[in-house]
C-alpha atoms as a PDB file:
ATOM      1  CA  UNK A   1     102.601 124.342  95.848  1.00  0.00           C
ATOM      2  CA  UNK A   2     106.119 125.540  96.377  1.00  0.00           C
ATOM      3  CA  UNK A   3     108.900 123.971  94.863  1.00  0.00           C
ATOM      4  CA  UNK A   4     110.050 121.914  98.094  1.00  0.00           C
ATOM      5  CA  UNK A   5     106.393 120.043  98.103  1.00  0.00           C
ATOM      6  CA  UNK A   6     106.758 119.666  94.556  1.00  0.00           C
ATOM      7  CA  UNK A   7     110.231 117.668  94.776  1.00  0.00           C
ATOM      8  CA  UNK A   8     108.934 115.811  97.134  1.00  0.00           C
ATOM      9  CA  UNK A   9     105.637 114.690  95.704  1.00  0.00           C
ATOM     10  CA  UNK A  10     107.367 114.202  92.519  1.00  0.00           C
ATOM     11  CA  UNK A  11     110.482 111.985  93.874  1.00  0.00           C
ATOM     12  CA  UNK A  12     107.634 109.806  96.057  1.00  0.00           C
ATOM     13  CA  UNK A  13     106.146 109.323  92.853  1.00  0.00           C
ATOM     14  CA  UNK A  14     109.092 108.452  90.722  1.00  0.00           C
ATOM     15  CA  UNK A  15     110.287 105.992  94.344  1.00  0.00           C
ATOM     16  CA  UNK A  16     106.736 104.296  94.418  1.00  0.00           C
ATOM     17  CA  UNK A  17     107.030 103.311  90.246  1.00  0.00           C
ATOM     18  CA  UNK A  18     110.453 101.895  90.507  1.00  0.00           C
ATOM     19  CA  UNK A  19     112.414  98.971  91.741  1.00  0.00           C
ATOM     20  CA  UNK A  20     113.579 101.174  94.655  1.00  0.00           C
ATOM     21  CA  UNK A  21     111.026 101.217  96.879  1.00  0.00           C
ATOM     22  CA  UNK A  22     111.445  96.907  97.279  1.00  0.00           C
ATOM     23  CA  UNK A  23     114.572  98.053  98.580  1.00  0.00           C
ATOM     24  CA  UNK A  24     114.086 100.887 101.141  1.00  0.00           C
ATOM     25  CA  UNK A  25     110.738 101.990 101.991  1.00  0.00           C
ATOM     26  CA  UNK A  26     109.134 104.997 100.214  1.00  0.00           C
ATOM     27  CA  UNK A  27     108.101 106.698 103.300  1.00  0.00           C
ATOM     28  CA  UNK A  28     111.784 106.552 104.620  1.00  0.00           C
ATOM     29  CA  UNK A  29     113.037 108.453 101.805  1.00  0.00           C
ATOM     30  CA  UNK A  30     110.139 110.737 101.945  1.00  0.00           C
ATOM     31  CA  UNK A  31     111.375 111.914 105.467  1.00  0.00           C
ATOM     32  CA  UNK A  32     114.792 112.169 104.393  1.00  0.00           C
ATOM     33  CA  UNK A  33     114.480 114.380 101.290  1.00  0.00           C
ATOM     34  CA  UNK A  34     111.739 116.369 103.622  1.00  0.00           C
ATOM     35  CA  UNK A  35     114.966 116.842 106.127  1.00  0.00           C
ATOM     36  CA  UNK A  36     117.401 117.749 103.595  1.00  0.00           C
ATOM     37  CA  UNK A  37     114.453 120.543 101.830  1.00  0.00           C
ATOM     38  CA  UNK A  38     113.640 121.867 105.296  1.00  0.00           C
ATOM     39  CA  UNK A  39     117.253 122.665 105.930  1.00  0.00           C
ATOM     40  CA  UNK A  40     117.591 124.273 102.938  1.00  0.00           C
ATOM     41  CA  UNK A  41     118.068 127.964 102.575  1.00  0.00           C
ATOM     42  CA  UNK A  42     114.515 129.528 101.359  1.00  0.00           C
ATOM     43  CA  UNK A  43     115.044 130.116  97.172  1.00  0.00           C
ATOM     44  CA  UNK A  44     118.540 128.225  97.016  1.00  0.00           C
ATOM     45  CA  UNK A  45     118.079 125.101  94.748  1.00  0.00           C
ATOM     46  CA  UNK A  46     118.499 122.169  97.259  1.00  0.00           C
ATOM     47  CA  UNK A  47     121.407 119.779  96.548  1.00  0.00           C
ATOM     48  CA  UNK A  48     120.322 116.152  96.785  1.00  0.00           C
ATOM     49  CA  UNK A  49     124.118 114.297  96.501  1.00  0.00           C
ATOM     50  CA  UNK A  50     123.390 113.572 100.537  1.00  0.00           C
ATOM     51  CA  UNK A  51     120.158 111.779  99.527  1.00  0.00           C
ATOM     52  CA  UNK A  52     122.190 109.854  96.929  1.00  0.00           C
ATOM     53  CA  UNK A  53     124.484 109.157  99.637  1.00  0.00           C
ATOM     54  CA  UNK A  54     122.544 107.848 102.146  1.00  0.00           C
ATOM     55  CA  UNK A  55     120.442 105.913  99.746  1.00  0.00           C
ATOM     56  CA  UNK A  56     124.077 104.203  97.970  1.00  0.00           C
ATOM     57  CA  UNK A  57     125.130 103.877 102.335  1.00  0.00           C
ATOM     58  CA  UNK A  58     122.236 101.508 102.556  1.00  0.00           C
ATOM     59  CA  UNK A  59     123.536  98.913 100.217  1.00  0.00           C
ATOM     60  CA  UNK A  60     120.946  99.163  97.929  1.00  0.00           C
ATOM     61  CA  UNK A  61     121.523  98.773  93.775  1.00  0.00           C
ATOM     62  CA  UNK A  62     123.171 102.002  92.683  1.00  0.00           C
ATOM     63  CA  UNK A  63     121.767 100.879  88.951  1.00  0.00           C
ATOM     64  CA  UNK A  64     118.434 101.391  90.831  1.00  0.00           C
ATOM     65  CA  UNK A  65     119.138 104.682  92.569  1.00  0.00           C
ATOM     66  CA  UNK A  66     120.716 106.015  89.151  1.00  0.00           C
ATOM     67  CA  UNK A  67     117.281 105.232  87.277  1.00  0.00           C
ATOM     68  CA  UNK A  68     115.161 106.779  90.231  1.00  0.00           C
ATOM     69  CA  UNK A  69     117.578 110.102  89.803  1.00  0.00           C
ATOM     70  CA  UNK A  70     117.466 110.356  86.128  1.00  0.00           C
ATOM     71  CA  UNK A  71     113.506 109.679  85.903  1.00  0.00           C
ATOM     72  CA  UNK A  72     113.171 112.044  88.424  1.00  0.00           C
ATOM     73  CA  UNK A  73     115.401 114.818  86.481  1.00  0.00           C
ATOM     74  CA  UNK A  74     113.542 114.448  83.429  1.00  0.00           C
ATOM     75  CA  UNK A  75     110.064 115.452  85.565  1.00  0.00           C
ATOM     76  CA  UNK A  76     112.091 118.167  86.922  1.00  0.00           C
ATOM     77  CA  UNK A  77     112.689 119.360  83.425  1.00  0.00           C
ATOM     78  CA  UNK A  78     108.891 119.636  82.773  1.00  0.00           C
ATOM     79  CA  UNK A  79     107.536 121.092  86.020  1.00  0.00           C
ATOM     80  CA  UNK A  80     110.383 123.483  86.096  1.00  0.00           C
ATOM     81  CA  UNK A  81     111.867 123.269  89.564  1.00  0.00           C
ATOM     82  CA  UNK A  82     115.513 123.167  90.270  1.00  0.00           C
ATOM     83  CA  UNK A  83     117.548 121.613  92.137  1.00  0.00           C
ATOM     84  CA  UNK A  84     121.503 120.289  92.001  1.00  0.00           C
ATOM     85  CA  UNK A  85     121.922 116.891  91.218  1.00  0.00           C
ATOM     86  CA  UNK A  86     124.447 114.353  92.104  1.00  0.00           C
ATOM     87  CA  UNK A  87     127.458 114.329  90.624  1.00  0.00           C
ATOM     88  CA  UNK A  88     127.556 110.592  90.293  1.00  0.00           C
ATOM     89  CA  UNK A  89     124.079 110.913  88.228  1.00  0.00           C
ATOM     90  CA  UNK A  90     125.599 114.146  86.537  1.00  0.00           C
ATOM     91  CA  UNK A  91     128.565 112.451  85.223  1.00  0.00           C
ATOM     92  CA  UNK A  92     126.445 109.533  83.396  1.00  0.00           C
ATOM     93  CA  UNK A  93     126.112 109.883  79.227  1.00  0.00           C
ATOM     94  CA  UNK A  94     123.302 110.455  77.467  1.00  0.00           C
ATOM     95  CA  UNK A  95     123.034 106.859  76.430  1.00  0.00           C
ATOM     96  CA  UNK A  96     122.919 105.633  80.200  1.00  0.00           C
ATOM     97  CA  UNK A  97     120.233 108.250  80.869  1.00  0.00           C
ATOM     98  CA  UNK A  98     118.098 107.222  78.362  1.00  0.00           C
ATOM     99  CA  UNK A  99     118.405 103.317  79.284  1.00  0.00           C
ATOM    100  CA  UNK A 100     117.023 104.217  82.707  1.00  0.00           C
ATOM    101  CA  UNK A 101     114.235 105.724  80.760  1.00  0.00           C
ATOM    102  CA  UNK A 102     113.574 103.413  78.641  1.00  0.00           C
ATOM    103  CA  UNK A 103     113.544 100.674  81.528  1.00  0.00           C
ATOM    104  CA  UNK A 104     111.580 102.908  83.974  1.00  0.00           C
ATOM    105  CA  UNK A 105     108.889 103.227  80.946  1.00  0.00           C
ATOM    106  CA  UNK A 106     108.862  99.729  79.729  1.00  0.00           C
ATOM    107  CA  UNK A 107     108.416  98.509  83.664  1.00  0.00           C
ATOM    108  CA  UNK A 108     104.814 100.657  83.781  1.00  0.00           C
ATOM    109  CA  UNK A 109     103.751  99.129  80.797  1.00  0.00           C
ATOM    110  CA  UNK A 110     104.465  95.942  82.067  1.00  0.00           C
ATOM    111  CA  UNK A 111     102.607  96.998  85.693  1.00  0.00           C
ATOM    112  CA  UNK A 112      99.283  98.887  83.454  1.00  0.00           C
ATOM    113  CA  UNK A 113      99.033  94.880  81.427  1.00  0.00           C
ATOM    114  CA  UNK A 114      99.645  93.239  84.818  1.00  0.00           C
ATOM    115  CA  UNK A 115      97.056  95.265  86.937  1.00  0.00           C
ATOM    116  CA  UNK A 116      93.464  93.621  87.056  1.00  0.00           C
ATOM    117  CA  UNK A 117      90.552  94.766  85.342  1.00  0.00           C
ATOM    118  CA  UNK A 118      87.844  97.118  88.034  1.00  0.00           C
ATOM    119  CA  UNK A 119      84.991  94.632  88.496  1.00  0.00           C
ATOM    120  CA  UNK A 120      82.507  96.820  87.410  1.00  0.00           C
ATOM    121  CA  UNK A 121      82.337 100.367  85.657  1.00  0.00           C
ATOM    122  CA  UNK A 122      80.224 103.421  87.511  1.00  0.00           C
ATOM    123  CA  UNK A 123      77.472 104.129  85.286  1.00  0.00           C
ATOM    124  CA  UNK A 124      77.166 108.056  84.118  1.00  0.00           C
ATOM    125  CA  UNK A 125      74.826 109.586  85.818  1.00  0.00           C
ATOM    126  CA  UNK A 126      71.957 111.576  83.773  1.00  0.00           C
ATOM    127  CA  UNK A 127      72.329 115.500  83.741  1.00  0.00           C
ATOM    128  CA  UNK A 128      68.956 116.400  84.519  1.00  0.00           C
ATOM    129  CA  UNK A 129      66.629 117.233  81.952  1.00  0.00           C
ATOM    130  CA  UNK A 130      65.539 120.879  81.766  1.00  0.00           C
ATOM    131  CA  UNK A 131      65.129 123.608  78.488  1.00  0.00           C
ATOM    132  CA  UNK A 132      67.539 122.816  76.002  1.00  0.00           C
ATOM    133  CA  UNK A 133      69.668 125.519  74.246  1.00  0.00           C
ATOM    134  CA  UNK A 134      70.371 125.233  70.330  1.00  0.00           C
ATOM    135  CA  UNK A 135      73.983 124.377  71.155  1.00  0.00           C
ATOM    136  CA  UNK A 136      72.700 122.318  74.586  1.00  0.00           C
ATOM    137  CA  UNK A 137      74.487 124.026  76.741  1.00  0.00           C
ATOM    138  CA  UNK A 138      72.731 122.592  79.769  1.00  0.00           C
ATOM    139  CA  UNK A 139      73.702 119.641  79.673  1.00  0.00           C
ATOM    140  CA  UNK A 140      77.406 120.695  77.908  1.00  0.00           C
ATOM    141  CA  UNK A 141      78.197 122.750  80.920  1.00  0.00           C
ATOM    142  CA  UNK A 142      76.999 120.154  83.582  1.00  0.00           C
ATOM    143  CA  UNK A 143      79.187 117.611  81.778  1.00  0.00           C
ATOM    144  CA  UNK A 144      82.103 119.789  81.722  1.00  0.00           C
ATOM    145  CA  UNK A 145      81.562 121.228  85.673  1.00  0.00           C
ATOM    146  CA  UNK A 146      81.030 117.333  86.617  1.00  0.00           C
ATOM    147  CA  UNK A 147      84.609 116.598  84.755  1.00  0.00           C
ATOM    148  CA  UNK A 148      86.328 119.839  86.888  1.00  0.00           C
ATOM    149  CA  UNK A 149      84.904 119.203  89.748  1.00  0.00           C
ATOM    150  CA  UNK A 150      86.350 115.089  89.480  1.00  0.00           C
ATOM    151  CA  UNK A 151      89.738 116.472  87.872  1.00  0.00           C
ATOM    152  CA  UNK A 152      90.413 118.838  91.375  1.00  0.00           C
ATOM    153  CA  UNK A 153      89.026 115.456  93.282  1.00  0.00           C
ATOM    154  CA  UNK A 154      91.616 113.586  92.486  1.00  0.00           C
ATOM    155  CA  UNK A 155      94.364 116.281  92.604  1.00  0.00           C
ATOM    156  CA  UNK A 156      93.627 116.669  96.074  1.00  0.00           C
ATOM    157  CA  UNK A 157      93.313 112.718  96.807  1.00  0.00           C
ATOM    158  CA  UNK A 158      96.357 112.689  95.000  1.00  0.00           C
ATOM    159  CA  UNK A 159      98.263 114.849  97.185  1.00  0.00           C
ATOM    160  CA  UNK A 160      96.744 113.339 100.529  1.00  0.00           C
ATOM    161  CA  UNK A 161      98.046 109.783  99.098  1.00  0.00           C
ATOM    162  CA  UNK A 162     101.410 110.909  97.998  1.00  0.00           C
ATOM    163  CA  UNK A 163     102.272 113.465 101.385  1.00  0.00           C
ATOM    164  CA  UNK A 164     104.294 112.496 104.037  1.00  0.00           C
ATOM    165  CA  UNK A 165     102.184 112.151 107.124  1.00  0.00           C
ATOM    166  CA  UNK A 166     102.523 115.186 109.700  1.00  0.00           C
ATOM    167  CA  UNK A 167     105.237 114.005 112.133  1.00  0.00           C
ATOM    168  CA  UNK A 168     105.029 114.399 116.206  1.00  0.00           C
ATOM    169  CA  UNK A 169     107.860 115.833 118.524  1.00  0.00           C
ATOM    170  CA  UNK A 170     108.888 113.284 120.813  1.00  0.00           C
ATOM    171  CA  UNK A 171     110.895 113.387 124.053  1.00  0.00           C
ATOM    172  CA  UNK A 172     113.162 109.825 125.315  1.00  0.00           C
ATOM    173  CA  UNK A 173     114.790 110.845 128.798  1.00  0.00           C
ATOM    174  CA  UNK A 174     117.378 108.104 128.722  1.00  0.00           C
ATOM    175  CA  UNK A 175     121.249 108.755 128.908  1.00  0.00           C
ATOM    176  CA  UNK A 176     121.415 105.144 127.063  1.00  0.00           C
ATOM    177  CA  UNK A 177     119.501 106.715 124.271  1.00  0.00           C
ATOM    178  CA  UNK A 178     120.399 108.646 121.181  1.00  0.00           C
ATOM    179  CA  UNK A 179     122.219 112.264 121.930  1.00  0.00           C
ATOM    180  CA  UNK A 180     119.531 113.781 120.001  1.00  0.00           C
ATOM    181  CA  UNK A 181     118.726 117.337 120.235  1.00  0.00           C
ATOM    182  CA  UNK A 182     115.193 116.792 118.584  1.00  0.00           C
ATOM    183  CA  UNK A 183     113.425 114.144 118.395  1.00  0.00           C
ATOM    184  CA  UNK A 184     110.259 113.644 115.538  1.00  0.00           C
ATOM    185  CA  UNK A 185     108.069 110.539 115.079  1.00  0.00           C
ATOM    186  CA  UNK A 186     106.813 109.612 111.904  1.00  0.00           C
ATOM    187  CA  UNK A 187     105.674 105.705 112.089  1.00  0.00           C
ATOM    188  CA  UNK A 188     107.377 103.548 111.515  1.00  0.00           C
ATOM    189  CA  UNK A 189     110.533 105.929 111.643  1.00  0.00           C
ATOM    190  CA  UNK A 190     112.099 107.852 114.190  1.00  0.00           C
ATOM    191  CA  UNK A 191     114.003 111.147 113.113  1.00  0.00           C
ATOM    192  CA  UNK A 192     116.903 112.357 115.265  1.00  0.00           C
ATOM    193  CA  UNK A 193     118.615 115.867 114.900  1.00  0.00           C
ATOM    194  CA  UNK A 194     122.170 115.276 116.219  1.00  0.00           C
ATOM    195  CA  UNK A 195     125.159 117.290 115.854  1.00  0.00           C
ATOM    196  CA  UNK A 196     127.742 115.625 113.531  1.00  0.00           C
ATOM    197  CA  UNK A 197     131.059 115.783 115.576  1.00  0.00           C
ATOM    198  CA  UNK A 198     128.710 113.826 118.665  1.00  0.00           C
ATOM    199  CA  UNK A 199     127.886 111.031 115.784  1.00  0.00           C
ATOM    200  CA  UNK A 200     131.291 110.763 114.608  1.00  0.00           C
ATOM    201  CA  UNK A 201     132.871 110.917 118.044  1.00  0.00           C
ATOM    202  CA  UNK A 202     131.052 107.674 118.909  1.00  0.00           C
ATOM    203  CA  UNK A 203     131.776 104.062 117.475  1.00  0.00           C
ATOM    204  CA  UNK A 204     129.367 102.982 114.914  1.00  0.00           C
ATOM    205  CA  UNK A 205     128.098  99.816 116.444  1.00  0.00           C
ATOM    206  CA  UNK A 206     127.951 101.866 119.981  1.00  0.00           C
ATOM    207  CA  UNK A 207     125.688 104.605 117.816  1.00  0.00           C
ATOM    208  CA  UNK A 208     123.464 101.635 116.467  1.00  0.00           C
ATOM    209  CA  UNK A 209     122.709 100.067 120.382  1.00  0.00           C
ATOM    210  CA  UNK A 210     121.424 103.291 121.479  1.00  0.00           C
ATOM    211  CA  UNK A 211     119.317 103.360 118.439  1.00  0.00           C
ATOM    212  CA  UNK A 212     117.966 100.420 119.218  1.00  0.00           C
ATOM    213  CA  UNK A 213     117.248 101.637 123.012  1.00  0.00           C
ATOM    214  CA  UNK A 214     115.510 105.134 121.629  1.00  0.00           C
ATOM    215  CA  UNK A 215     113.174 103.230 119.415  1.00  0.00           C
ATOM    216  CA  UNK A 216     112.596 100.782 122.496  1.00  0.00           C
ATOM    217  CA  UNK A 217     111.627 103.351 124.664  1.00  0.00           C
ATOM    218  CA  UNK A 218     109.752 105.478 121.795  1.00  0.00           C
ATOM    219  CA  UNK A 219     107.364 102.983 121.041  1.00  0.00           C
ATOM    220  CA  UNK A 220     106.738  99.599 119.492  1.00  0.00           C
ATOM    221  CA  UNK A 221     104.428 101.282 116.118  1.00  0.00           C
ATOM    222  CA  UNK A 222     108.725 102.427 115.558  1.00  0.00           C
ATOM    223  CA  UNK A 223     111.178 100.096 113.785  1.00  0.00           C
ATOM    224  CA  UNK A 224     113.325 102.802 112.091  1.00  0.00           C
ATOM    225  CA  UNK A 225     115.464 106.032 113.431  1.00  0.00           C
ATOM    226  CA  UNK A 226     116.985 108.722 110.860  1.00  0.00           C
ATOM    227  CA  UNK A 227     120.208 110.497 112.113  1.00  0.00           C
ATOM    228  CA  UNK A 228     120.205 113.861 110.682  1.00  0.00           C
ATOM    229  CA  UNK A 229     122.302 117.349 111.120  1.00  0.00           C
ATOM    230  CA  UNK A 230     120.228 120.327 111.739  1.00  0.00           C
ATOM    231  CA  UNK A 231     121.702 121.589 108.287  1.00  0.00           C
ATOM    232  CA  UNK A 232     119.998 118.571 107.079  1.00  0.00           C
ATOM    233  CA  UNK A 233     122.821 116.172 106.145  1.00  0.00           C
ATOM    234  CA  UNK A 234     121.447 112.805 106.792  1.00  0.00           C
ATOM    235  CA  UNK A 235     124.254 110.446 108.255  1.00  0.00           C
ATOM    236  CA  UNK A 236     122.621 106.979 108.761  1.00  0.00           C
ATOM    237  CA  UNK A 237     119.710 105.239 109.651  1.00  0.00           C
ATOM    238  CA  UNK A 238     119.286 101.928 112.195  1.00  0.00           C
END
């Protein structure tokens, strides 16, 4: 796993156990961090201030997005990726940083006490009985093969839960619609590549009416479109 599926799956993971997520939906910023990695140069550490950006540009709590950064840095730390972080996050003491830890760990404590008990434990199943070595080794090594065989199970369930869903190219022949120059589907949320002077050159609210036609005629399973550059800066979302 190269270090672009790694931030991502990590920073899902770090979205899905904090407050954020209430706020925006995990899958949304999924697709926007996967924008801003594509778009970055192959071995350049990506720089996520634009994802900070956006995130702060949709009115959410910056307290929250600060605590979702810093949680996420300290994972960086111990998988070893890098990446250059936002200078608002940069700039915080060590005293705020570890608050955000401290509240990020308390709240999955609180979530482990409130989640319910499983109704009923699977119950081992019985390595088969065969000639026993002195050190049992037969039944050692199917124990130990059974254990593998769940760990890389659940590594790869893991990654199917946590991935952001393939997305579709899509094609809206509308002059009413978005200017984009590529259009991807990822239910619920639209992604349009358009060229930055074209979105600034057009009023805001005129920019949010032909978002609202594109997702018309794209489909009703779409609620959301993502303007992006094709460097990768994401601009807004509707």
């Amino acid at each position: 796993m190269n270090d672009s599926r790694r931030i991502l799956t990590v920073f899902g993971e770090v979205v899905r156990s904090g407050p954020l997520h209430k706020q925006i939906g995990a899958q949304e910023i999924s697709i926007a961090l996967g924008q801003l990695l594509d778009a970055t140069p192959e071995g350049a550490p990506p720089d996520l201030q634009p994802l900070y950006d956006f995130l702060i540009s949709r009115d959410v709590d910056q307290a929250h997005v600060d605590e979702a950064f810093v949680v996420f840095a300290g994972k960086a730390a111990e998988f070893g990726f890098r990446y250059r972080e936002p200078s608002q996050v940069a700039g915080l003491d060590d005293d705020s940083r570890d608050e955000f830890v401290e509240m990020s760990r308390e709240r999955k404590v609180v979530m482990r006490r409130e989640k319910p008990p499983e109704q009923s434990a699977a119950r081992p199943i019985p390595a088969p009985k065969g000639p026993k070595a002195k050190d049992g080794s037969p039944r050692v090594l199917l124990a130990v093969l059974g254990v593998v065989a769940l760990l890389v199970l659940g590594f790869f369930v893991y990654l199917q839960v946590t991935a952001v869903p393939p997305s579709r190219d899509l094609v809206v022949s509308d002059p009413a619609a978005l200017p984009c120059q590529n259009l991807k589907g990822n239910p619920p949320t639209l992604v349009c590549t358009i060229q930055k002077n074209a979105f600034e050159a057009e009023p805001r609210d005129s920019m949010k009416s032909r978002g609202k036609i594109t997702l018309q005629l794209a489909g009703a399973e779409y609620t959301r479109v993502l303007l992006v550059t094709p460097t990768g800066e994401i601009l807004t979302s509707f």
